[in-house]
Protein backbone atom coordinates (compact mmCIF):
# COMPACT_ATOMS: atom_id res chain seq x y z
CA UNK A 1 29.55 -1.98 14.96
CA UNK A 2 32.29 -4.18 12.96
CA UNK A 3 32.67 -7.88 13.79
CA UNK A 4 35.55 -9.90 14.26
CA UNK A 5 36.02 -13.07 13.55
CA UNK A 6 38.94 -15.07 15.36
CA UNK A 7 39.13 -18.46 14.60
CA UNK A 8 40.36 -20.39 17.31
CA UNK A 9 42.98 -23.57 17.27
CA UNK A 10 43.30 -27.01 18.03
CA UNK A 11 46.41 -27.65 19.72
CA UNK A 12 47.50 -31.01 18.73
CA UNK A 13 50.54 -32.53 16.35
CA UNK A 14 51.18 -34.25 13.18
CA UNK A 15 52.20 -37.50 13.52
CA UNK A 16 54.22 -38.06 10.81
CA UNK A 17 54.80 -41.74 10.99
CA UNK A 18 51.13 -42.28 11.43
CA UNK A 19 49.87 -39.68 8.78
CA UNK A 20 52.15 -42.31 6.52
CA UNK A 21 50.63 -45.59 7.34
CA UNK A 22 46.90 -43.76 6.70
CA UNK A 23 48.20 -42.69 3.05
CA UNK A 24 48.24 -46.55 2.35
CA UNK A 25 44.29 -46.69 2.68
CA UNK A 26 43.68 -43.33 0.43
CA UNK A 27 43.43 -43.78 -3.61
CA UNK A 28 45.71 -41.57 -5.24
CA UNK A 29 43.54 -38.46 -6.16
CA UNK A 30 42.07 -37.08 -3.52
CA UNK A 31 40.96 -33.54 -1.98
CA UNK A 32 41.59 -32.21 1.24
CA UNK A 33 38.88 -30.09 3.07
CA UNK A 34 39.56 -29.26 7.07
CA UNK A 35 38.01 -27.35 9.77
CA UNK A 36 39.02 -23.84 10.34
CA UNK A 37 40.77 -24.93 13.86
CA UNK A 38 42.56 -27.78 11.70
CA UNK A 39 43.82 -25.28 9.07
CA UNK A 40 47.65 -25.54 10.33
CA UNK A 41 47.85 -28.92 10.44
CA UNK A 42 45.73 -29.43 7.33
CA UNK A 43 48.31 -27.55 5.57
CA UNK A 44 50.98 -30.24 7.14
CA UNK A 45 49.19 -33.09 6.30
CA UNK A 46 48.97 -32.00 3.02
CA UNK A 47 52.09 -31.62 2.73
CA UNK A 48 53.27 -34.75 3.73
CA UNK A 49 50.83 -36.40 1.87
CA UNK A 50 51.82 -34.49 -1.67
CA UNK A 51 54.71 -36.80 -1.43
CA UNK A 52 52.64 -40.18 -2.57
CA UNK A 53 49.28 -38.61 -3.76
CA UNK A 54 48.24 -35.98 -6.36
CA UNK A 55 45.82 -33.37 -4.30
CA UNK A 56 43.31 -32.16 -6.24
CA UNK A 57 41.74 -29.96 -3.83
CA UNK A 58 41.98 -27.82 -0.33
CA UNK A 59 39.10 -26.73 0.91
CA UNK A 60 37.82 -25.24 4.12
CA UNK A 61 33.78 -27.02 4.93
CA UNK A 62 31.67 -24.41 6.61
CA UNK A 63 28.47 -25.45 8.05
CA UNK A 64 26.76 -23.98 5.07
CA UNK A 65 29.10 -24.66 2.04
CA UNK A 66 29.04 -26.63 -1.08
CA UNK A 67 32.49 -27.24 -2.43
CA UNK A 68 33.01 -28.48 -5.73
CA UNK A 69 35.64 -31.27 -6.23
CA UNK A 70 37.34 -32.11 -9.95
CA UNK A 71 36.29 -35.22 -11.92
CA UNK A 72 39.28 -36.92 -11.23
CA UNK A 73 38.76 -37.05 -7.21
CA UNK A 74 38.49 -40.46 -5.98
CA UNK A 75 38.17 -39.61 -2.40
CA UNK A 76 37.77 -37.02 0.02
CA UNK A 77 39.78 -36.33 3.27
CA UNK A 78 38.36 -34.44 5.98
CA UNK A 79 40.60 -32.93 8.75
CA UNK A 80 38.61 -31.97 12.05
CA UNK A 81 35.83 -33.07 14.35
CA UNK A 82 32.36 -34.93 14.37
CA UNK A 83 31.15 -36.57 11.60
CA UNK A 84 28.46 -33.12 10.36
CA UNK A 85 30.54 -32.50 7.85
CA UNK A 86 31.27 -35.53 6.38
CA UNK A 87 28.35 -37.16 5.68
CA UNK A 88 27.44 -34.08 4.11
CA UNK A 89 30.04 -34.20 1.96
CA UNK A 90 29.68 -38.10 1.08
CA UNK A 91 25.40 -37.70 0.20
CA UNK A 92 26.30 -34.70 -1.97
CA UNK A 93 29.68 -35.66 -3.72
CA UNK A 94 28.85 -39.47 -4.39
CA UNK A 95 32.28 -40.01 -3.38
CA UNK A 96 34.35 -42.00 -0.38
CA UNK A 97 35.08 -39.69 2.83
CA UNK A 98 37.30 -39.78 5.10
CA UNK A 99 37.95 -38.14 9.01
CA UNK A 100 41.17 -37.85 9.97
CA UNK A 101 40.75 -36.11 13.26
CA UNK A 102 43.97 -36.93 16.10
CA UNK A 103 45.68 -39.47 13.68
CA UNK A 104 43.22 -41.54 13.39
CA UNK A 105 41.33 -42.95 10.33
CA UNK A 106 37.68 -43.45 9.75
CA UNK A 107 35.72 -43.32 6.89
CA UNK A 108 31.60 -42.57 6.75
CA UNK A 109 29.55 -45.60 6.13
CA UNK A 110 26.97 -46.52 3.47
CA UNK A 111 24.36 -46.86 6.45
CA UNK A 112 24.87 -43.35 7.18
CA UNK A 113 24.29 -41.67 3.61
CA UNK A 114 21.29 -44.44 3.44
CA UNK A 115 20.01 -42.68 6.85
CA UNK A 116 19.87 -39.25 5.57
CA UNK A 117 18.77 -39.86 2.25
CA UNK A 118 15.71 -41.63 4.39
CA UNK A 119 15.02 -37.95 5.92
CA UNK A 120 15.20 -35.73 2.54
CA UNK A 121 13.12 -38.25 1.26
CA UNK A 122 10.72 -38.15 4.36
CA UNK A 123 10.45 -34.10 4.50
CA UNK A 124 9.62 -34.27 0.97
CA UNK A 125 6.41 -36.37 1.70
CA UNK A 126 5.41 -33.82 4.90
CA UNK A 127 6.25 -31.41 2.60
CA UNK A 128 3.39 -32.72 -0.46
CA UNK A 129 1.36 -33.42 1.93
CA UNK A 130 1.72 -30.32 4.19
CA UNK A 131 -1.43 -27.50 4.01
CA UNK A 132 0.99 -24.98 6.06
CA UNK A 133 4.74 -24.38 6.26
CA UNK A 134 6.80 -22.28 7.45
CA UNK A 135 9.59 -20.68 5.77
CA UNK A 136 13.13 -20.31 7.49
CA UNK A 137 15.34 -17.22 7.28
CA UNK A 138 18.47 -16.58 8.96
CA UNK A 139 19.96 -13.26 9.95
CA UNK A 140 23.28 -14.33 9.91
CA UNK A 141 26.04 -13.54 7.09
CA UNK A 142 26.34 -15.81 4.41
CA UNK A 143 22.74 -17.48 4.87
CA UNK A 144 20.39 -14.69 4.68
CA UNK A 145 18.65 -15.36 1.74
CA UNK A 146 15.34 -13.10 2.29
CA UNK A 147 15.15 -12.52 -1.51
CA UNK A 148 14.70 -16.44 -1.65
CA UNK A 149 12.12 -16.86 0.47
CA UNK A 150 9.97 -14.07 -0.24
CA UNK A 151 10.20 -15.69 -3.96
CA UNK A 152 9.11 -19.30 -3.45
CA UNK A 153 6.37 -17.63 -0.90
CA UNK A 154 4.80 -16.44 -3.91
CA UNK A 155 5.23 -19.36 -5.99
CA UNK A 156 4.09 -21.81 -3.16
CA UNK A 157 0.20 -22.86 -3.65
CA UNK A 158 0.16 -23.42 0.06
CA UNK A 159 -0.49 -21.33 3.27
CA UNK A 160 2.96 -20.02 4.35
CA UNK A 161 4.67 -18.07 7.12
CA UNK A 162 7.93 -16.27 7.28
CA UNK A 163 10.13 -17.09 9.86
CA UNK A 164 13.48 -14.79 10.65
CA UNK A 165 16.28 -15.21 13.46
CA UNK A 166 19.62 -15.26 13.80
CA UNK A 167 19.72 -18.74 15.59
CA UNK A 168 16.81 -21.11 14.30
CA UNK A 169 16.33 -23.73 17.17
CA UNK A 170 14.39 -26.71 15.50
CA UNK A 171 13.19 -27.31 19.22
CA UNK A 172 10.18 -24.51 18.94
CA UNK A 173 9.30 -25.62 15.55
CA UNK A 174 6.26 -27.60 17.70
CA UNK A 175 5.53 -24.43 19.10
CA UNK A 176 3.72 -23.44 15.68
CA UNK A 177 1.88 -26.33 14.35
CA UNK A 178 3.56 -26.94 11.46
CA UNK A 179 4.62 -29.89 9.68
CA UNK A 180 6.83 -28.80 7.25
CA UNK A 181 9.39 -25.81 7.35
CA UNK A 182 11.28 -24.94 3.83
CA UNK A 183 14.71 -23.90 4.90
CA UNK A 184 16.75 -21.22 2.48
CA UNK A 185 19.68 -20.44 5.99
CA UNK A 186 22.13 -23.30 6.00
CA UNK A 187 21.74 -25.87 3.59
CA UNK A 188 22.15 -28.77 5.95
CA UNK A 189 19.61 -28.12 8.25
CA UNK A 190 17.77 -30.60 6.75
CA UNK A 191 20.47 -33.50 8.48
CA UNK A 192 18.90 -32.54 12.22
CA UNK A 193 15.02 -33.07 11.39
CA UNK A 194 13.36 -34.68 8.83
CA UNK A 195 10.25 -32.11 8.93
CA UNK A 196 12.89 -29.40 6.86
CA UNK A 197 13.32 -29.60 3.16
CA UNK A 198 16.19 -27.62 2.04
CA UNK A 199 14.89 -24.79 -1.12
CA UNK A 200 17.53 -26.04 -3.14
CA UNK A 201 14.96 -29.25 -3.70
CA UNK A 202 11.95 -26.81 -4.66
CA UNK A 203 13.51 -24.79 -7.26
């Protein structure tokens, strides 16, 4: 059975006057990721704003992707929705982000990258500390990393349990009566519970 994948649209415009008064607040070198629905008018925006700034970068963020950005980025702009994304982007790129989402300017805070480096650094002390954990696999494409978890398994001196599912719901994890959970599906679980520790931090 083949799967399709049809990404849907947001249906709003560029303002051009306004996407001209936000330039003022960006540095000069800066990439441009977007949401799949904001691909159209990412492609606008960067447009406009290759008139005044050197774009280094464009990038579509996935729930599960790393990008890489060149040296000479000074800032990162996000086109789309919520704020997932970004602070994702800010923790891992040590770098200023910025949403743009319906003309409007905001950029993630200090306190925010501060909060999330408090819950690595808090499922890394369940995870020391943890006799049991459970290890997270996803069936899904592009995060099914079974190899992965069948490896650190081995290599873990602690009681562990395989866990595989196409949707991992961090609700049940108290169903178990586990502390810790070592996730190798998407690599920012770890922003929604501060009992996962991402596999990337084990290896």
């Amino acid at each position: 059975m083949k799967t399709l994948f049809i990404p849907a649209k947001v249906n709003s415009k560029v303002n051009e006057l306004r996407i001209k008064e936000i330039s003022k607040k960006l540095p000069i070198n800066i990439a441009i990721t977007y949401s799949i629905q904001y691909k159209e008018q990412a492609r606008e925006i960067k447009s406009l704003l290759g008139k005044s700034h050197k774009i280094n970068s464009f990038t579509q963020v996935l729930g599960c992707s790393r990008p890489d950005f060149p040296k000479s980025t000074q800032a990162i702009l996000l086109i789309g929705n919520g704020r997932f994304h970004a602070i994702s982007l800010a923790f891992e790129s040590k770098l200023p982000v910025y949403i743009l989402e319906d003309n409007q300017l905001t950029k993630i805070s200090k306190k925010e990258i501060e909060m999330l480096e408090k819950k690595q650094k808090a499922s890394y002390v369940k995870f020391l500390h943890a006799d049991k954990v459970g290890i997270l696999i996803s069936t899904k494409p592009g995060q099914q990393r079974l190899k992965q978890a069948i490896d650190i398994k081995k290599k873990l001196k602690k009681q562990s349990y395989l866990f595989i599912c196409n949707n991992i719901n961090t609700q049940e994890f108290e169903n178990f009566g586990l502390n810790s959970w070592v996730n190798t599906a998407c690599p920012r679980m770890d922003m929604n519970s501060n009992s996962i520790i991402t596999i990337t931090r084990l290896i």
